[in-house]
Protein backbone atom coordinates (compact mmCIF):
# COMPACT_ATOMS: atom_id res chain seq x y z
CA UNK A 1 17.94 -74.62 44.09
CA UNK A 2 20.18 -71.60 43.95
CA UNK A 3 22.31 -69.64 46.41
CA UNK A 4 20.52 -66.63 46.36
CA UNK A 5 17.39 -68.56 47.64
CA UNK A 6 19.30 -70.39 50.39
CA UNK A 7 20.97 -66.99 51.17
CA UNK A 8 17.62 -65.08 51.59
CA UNK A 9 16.62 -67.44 53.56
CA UNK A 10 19.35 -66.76 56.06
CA UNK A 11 18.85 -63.47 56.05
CA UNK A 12 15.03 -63.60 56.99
CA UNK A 13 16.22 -65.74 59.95
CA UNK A 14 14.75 -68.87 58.33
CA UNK A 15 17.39 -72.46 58.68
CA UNK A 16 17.68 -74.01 55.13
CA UNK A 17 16.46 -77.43 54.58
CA UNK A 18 18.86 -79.96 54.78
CA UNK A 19 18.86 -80.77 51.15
CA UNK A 20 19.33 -77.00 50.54
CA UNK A 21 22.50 -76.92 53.05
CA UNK A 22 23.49 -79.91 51.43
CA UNK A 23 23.46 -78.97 48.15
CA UNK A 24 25.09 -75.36 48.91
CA UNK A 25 28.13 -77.07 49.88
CA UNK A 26 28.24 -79.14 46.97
CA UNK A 27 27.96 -76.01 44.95
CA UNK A 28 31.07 -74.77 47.21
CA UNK A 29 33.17 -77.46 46.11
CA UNK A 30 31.83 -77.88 42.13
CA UNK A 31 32.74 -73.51 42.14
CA UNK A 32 28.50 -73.47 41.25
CA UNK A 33 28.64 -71.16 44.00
CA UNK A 34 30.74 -67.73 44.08
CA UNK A 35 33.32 -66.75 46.91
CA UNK A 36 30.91 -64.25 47.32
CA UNK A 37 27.56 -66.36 47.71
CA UNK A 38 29.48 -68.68 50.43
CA UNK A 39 30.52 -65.62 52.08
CA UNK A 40 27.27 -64.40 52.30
CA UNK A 41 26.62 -67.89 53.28
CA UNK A 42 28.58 -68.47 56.14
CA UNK A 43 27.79 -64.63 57.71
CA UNK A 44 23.99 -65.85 57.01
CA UNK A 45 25.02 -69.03 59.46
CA UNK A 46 26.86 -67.37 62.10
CA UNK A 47 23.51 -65.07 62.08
CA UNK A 48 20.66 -67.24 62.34
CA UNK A 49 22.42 -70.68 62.78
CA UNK A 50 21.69 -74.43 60.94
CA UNK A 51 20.12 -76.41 63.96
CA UNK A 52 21.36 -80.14 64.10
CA UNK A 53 19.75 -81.84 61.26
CA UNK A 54 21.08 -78.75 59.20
CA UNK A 55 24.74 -78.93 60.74
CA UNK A 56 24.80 -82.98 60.13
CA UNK A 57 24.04 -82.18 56.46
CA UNK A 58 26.92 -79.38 55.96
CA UNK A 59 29.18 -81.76 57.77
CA UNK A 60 28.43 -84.93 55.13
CA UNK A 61 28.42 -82.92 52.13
CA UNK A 62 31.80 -81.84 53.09
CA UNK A 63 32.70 -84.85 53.96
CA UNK A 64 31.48 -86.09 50.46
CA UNK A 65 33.16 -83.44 48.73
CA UNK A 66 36.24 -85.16 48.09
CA UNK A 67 37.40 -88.68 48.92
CA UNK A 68 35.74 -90.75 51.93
CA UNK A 69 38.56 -93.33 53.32
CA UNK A 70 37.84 -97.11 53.41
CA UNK A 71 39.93 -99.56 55.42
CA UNK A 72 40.93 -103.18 55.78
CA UNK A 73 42.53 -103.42 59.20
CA UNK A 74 42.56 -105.91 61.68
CA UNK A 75 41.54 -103.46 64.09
CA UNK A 76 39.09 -100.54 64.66
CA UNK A 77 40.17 -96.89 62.88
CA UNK A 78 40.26 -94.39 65.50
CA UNK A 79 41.16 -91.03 66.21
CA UNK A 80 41.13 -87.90 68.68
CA UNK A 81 40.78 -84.20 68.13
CA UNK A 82 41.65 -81.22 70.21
CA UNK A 83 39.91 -77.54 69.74
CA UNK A 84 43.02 -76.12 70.94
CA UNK A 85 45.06 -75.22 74.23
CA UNK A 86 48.50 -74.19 76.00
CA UNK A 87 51.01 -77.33 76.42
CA UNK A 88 48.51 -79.33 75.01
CA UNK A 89 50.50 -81.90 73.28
CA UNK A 90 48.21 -85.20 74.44
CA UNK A 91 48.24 -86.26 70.45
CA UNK A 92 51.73 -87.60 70.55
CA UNK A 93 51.70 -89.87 72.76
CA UNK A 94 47.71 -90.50 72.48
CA UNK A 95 48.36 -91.81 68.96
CA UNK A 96 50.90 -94.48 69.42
CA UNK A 97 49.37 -95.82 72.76
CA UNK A 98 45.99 -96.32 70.87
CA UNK A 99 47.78 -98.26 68.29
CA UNK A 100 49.58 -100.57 71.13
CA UNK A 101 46.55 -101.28 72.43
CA UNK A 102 45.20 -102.44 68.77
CA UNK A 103 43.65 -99.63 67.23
CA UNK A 104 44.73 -98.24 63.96
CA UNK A 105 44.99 -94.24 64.43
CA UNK A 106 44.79 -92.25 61.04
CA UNK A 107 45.47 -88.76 62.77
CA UNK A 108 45.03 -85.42 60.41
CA UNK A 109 46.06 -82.65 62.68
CA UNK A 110 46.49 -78.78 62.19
CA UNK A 111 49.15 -76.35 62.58
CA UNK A 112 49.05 -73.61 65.44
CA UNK A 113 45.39 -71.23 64.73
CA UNK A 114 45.78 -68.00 66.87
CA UNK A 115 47.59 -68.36 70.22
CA UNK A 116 47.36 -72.25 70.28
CA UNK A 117 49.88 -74.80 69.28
CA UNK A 118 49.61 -76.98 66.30
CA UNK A 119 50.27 -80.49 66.50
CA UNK A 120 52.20 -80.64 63.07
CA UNK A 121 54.47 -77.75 64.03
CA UNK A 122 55.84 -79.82 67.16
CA UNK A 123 56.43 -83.13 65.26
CA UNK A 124 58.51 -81.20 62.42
CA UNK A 125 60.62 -80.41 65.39
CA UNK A 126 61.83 -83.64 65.09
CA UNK A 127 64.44 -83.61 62.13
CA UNK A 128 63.24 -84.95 58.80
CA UNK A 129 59.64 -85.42 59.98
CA UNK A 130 57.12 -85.23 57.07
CA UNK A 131 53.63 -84.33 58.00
CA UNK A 132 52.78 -84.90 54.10
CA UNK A 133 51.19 -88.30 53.17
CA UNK A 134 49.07 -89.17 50.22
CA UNK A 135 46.09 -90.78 50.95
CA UNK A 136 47.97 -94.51 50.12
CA UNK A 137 50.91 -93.52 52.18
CA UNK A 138 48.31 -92.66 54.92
CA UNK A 139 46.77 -96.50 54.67
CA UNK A 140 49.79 -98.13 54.60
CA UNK A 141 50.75 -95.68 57.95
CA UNK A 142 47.70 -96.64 59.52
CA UNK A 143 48.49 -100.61 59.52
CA UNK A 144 52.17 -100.54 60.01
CA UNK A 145 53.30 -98.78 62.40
CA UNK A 146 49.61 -98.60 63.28
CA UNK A 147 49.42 -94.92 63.71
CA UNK A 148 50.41 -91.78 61.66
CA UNK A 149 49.94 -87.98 62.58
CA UNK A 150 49.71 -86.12 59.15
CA UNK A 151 48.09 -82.88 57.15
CA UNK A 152 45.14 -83.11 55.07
CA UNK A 153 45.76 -84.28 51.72
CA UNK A 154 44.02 -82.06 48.80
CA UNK A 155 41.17 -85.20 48.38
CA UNK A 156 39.74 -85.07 51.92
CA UNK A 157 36.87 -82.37 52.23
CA UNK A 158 37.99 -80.02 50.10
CA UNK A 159 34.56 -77.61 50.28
CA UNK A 160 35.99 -77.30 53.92
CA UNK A 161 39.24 -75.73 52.80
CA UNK A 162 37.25 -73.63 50.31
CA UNK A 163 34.76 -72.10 52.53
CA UNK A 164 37.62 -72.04 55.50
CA UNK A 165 39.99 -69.86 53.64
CA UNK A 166 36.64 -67.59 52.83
CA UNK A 167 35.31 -67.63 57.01
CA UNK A 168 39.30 -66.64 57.43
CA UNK A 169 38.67 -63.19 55.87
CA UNK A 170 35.10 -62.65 56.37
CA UNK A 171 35.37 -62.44 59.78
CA UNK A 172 33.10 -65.91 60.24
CA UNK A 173 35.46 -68.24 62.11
CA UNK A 174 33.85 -68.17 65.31
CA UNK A 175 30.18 -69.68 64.48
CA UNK A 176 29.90 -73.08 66.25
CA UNK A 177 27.73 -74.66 63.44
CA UNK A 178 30.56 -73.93 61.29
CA UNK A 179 33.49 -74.88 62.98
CA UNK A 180 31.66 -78.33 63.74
CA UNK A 181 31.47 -78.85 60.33
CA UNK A 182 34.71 -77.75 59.42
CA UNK A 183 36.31 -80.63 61.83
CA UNK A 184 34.30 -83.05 61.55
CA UNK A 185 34.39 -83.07 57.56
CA UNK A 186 37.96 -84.03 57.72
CA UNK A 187 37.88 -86.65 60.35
CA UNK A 188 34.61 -88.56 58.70
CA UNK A 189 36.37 -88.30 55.86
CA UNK A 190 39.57 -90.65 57.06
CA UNK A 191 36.36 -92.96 57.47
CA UNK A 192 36.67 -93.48 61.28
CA UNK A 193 34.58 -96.18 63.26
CA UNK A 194 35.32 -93.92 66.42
CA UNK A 195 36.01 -90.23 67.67
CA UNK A 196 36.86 -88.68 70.86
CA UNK A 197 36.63 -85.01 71.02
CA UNK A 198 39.29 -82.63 73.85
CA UNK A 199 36.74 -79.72 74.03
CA UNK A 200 39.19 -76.95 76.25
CA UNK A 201 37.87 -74.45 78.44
CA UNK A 202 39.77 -71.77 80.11
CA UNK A 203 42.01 -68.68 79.66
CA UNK A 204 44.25 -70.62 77.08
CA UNK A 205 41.01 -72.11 74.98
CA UNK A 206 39.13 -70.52 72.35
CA UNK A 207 36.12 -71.20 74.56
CA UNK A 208 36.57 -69.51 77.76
CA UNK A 209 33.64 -70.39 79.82
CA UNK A 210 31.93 -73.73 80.30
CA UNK A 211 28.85 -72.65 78.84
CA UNK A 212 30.58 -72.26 75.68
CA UNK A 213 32.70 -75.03 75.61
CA UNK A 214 29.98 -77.26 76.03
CA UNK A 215 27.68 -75.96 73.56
CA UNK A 216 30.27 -76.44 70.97
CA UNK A 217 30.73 -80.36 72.69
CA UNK A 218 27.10 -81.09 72.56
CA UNK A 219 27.12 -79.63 68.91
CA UNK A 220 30.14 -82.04 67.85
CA UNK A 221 29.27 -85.00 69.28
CA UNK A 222 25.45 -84.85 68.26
CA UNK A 223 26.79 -83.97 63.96
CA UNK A 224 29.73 -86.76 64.20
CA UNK A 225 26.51 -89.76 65.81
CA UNK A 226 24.10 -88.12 63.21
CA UNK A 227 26.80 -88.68 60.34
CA UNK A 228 27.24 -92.25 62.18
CA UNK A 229 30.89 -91.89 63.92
CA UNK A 230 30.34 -92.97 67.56
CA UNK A 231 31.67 -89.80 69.37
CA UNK A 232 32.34 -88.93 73.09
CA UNK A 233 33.66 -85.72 74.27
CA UNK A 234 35.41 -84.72 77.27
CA UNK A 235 34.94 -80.66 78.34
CA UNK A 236 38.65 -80.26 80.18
CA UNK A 237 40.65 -77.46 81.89
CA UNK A 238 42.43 -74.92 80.33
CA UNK A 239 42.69 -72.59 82.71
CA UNK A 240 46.63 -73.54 82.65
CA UNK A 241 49.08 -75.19 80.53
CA UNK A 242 48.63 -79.07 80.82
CA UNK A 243 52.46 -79.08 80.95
CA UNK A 244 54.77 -76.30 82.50
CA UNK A 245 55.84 -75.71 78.85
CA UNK A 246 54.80 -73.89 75.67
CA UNK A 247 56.43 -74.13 72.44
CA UNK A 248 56.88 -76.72 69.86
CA UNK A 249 60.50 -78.81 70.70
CA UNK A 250 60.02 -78.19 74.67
CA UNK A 251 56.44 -79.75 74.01
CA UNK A 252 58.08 -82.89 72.56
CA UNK A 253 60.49 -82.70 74.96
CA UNK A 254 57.64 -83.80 77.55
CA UNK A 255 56.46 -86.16 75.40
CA UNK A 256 59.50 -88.12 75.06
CA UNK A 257 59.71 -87.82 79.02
CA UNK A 258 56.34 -89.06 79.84
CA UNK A 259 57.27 -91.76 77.30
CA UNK A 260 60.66 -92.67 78.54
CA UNK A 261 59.40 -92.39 81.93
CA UNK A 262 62.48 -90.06 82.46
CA UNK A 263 60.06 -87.09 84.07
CA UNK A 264 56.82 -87.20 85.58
CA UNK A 265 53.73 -84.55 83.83
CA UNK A 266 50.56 -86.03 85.60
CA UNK A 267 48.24 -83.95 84.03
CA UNK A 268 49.24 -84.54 80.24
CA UNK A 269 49.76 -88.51 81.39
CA UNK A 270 46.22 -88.74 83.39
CA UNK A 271 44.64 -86.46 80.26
CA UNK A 272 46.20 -88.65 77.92
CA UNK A 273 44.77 -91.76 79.99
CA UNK A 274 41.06 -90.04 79.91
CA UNK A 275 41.00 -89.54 76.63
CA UNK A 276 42.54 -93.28 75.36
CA UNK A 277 40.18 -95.01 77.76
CA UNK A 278 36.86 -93.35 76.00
CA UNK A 279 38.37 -94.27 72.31
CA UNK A 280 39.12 -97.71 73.19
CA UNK A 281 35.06 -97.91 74.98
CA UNK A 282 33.96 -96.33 71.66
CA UNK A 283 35.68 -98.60 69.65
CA UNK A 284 35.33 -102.08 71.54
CA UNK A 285 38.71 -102.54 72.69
CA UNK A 286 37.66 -101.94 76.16
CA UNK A 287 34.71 -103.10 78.28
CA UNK A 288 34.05 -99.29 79.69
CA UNK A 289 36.33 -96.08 79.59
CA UNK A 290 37.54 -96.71 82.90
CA UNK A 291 39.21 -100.01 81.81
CA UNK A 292 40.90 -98.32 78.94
CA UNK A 293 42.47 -95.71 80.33
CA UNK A 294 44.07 -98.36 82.53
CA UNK A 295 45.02 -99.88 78.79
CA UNK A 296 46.52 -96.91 78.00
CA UNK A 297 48.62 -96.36 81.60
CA UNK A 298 50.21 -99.72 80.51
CA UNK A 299 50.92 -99.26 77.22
CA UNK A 300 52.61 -96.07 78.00
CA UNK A 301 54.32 -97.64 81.32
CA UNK A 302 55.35 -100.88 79.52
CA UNK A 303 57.18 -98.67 76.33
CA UNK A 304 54.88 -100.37 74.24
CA UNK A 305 53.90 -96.54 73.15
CA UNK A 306 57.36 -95.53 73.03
CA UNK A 307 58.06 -97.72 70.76
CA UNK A 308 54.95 -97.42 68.11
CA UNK A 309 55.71 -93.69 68.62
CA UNK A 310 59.47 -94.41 67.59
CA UNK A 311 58.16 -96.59 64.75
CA UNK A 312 55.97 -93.43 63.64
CA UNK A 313 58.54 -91.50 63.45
CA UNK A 314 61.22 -93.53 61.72
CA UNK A 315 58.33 -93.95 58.77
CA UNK A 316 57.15 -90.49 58.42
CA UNK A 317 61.21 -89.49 57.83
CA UNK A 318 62.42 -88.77 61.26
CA UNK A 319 65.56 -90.12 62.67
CA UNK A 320 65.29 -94.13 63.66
CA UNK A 321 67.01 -93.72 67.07
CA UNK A 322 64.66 -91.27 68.30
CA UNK A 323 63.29 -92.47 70.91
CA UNK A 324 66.99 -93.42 72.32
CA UNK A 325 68.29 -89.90 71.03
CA UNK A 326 65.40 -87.35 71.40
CA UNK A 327 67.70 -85.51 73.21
CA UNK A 328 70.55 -84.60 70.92
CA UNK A 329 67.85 -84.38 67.96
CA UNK A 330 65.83 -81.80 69.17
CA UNK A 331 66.45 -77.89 68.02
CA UNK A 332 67.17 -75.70 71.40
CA UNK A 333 67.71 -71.68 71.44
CA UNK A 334 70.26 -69.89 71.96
CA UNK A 335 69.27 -67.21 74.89
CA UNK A 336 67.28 -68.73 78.37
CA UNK A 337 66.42 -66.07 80.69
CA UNK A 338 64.58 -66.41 84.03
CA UNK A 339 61.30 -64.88 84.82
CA UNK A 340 61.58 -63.63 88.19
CA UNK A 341 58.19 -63.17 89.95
CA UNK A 342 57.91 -59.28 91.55
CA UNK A 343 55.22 -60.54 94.11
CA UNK A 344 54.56 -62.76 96.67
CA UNK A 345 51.67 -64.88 97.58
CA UNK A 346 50.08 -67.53 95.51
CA UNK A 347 49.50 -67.85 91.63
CA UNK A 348 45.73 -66.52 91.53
CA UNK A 349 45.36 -66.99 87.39
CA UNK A 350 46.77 -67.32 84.53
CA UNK A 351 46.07 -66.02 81.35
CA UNK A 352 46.63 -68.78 78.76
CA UNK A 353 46.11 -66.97 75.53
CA UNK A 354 48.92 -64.47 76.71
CA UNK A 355 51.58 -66.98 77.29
CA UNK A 356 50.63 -68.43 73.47
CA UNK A 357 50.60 -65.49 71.71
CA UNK A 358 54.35 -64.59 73.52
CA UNK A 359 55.30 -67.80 72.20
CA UNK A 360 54.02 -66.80 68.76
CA UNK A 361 55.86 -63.53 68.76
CA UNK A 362 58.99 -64.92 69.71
CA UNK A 363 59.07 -66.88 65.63
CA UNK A 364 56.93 -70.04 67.52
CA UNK A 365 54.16 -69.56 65.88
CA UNK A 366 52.32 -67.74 62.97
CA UNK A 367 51.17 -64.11 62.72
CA UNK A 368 50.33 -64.33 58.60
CA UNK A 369 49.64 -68.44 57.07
CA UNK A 370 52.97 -70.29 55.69
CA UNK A 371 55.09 -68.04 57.66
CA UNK A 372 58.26 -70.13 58.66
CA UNK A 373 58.11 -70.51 62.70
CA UNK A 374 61.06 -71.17 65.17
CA UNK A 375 60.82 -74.75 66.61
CA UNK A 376 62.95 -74.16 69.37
CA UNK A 377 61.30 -70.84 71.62
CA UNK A 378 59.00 -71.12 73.99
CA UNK A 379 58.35 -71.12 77.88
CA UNK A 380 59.51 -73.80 80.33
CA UNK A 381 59.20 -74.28 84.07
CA UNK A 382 55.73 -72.29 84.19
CA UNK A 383 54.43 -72.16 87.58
CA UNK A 384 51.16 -73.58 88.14
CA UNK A 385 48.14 -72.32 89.73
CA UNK A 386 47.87 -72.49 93.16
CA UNK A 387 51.83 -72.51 93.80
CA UNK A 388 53.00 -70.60 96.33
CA UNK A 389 55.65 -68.10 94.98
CA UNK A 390 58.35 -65.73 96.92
CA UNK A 391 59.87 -62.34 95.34
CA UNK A 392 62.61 -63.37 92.84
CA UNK A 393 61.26 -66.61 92.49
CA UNK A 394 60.83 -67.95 89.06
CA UNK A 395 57.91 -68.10 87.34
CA UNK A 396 58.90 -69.78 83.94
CA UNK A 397 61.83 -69.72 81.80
CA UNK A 398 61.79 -67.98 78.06
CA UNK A 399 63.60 -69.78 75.35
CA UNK A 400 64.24 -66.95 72.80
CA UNK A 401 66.59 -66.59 69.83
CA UNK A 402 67.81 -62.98 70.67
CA UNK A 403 67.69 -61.04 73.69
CA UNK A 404 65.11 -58.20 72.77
CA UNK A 405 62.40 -61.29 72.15
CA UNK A 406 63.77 -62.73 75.78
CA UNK A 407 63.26 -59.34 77.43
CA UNK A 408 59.64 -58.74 75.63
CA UNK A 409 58.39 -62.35 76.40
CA UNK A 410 59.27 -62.07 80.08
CA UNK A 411 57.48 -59.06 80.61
CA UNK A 412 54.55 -60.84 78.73
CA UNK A 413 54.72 -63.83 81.48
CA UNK A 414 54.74 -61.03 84.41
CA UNK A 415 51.91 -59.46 83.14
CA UNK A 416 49.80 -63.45 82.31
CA UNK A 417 50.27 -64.35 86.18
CA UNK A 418 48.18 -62.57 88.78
CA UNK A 419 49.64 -63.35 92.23
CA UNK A 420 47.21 -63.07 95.17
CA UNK A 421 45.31 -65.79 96.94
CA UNK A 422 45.17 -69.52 96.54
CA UNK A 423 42.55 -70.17 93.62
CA UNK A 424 40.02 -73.10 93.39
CA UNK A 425 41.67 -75.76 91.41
CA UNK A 426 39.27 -76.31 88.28
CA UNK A 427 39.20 -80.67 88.05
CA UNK A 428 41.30 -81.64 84.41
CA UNK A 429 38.19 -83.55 83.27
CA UNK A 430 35.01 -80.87 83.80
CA UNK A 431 32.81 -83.08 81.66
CA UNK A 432 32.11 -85.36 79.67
CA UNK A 433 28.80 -85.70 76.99
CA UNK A 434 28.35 -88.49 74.52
């Protein structure tokens, strides 16, 4: 085989063979193949597409690429991935609950893509967090405290970080065959016995419509069963934050609530609850999905999740009174300034992306890779759909580190919430395939 064959393939609109996909990623990783063949490559896939049995076969040769995780736990190896939303910080307190309840949760996360959040930015909020762990660190994580949130190391599928760095400036990001593989490479690759995939839809996802969030949760779940992870995926709203809060410390700062039980967020606890209950079916720690996301209500009601997530954090560097002292250990900014609504009348929408990407401009997030962000900006007190709203009211709070990013944020939240009639509330869970 060669790449020009597999690439002329492509472009007549013909899906390589397996073995041909297969053996193009391989040739990713070796360097057989140029930056300029796997461009060619993944424009060829965004064009004519890989079909499953192709996708399955990109997905384990990346997987294969680099080192494949094996375990000896007492207890299943789990784990939980979002594509990306508002407020969506359900991995922080997923993670430790799981582990109360007896799984072992190896979690690789991402920083913040585009206008979402990552879920390494918000734990480095927390002071002397390390999201770094080599893949023994990582093991030892994963049976004591039972759970770790962490990067990628440089051994797990590195063909995906080759060819994602090259789909970064060849303008093929958005091709769902592609961005299957690119997630599910590094999650096989922790060698999980279990997977349950957030799949967002709404203003704030990357998918916006349900059509297209579940084609890209039928295409995940059907690659992570063909590479033999049991999978389940749950299609859920993102038509609005899941908290009233965007922005890396504020986003902990809910955590720690829902934890403590010191503040009530019903849609990140009963998401949170969804999502446990189908890892624990998956994995045979519950009889049905139903019965673990009761699991999970107790562990996180009993602080049996505050306290793995305190353990966490104590071994991955952060302060060993957290859970006790989140509040004095979290980063806050200097200027708060209230957005005052200019209508009346109910909030009609909300445009999700907008809010993240005036979180990103304020220093929370990244406009060029390995910029430094600003842990503590964000939004707080957003209202939610369907709220009834007077003139002067206000519709969230900005948490800037100057005034001119205050000023430009709030008239960034003004312009993300349309005012008008009560809406339809969209349910939280929209679906669910696997």
């Amino acid at each position: 085989m060669d790449a020009r064959a597999v690439n002329a393939a492509l472009r007549r609109r013909e899906r390589p063979a397996p073995e041909a996909v297969r053996w193009f990623a391989q040739g990713i990783a070796s360097g057989a193949v140029s930056d300029a063949q796997a461009g060619a490559f993944a424009m060829g896939v965004c064009l004519t597409g890989l079909g499953t049995a192709g996708r399955v076969a990109l997905t384990e040769a990346m997987r294969d690429s680099g080192r494949v995780m094996t375990w000896d736990l007492p207890g299943p190896v789990v784990d939980k991935h979002s594509s990306g939303g508002i407020g969506d910080c359900v991995s922080l307190i997923l993670a430790p609950a799981l582990a109360a309840c007896g799984a072992h949760v190896p979690m690789i996360s991402g920083r913040g893509l585009g206008h979402t959040g990552g879920t390494l930015d918000k734990l480095e909020s927390i002071p002397g967090f390390s999201v770094e762990a080599d893949i023994a660190t990582l093991q030892r994580l994963a049976r004591d405290p039972g759970c770790a949130i962490v990067a990628a190391s440089a051994d797990l599928a590195p063909a995906d970080r080759r060819l994602y760095a090259i789909r970064d400036v060849t303008g093929t990001v958005e091709s769902i065959d592609l961005i299957t593989a690119s997630i599910l490479s590094k999650k096989l690759a922790a060698g999980l016995q279990a997977l349950v995939l957030d799949v967002k839809c709404g203003s704030g996802a990357f998918m916006k419509t349900p059509p297209e969030a579940e084609a890209l949760a039928t295409a995940l779940v059907e690659t992570a069963q063909g590479a033999g992870c049991a999978t389940a995926a749950l299609v859920t709203d993102m038509d609005q934050p899941l908290i009233h809060a965007a922005g890396n410390a504020l986003e902990v700062i809910a955590v720690m609530e829902v934890l403590t039980a010191s503040a009530s967020h019903p849609r990140l606890h009963d998401l949170t609850c969804a999502l446990g209950g189908e890892a624990l079916a998956l994995a045979g720690l519950a009889a049905t999905a139903d019965d673990g996301a009761l699991r999970i209500a107790d562990a996180i009601a009993s602080g049996r999740a505050a306290e793995r997530f305190g353990a966490m954090v104590a071994a991955q560097g952060g302060p060993a009174d957290f859970v006790h002292r989140w509040r004095d250990r979290l980063p806050a900014a200097p200027v708060q300034r209230v957005v005052a609504a200019r209508a009346a009348g109910h909030v009609a929408a909300i445009d999700g992306e907008a809010l993240g990407l005036a979180v990103v401009a304020m220093g929370g997030g990244r406009v060029r890779g390995g910029e430094a962000i600003n842990h503590a900006v964000g939004l707080s007190d957003l209202m939610p759909l369907g709220a009834e709203i007077a003139i002067g009211q206000p519709l969230a709070v900005v948490h800037a580190a100057e005034p001119a990013a205050a000023e430009a944020a709030a008239a960034a939240v003004r312009a993300a919430y349309a005012i008008g009639d009560p809406p339809a509330l969209p349910r939280l869970v929209r679906n669910r395939l696997g």
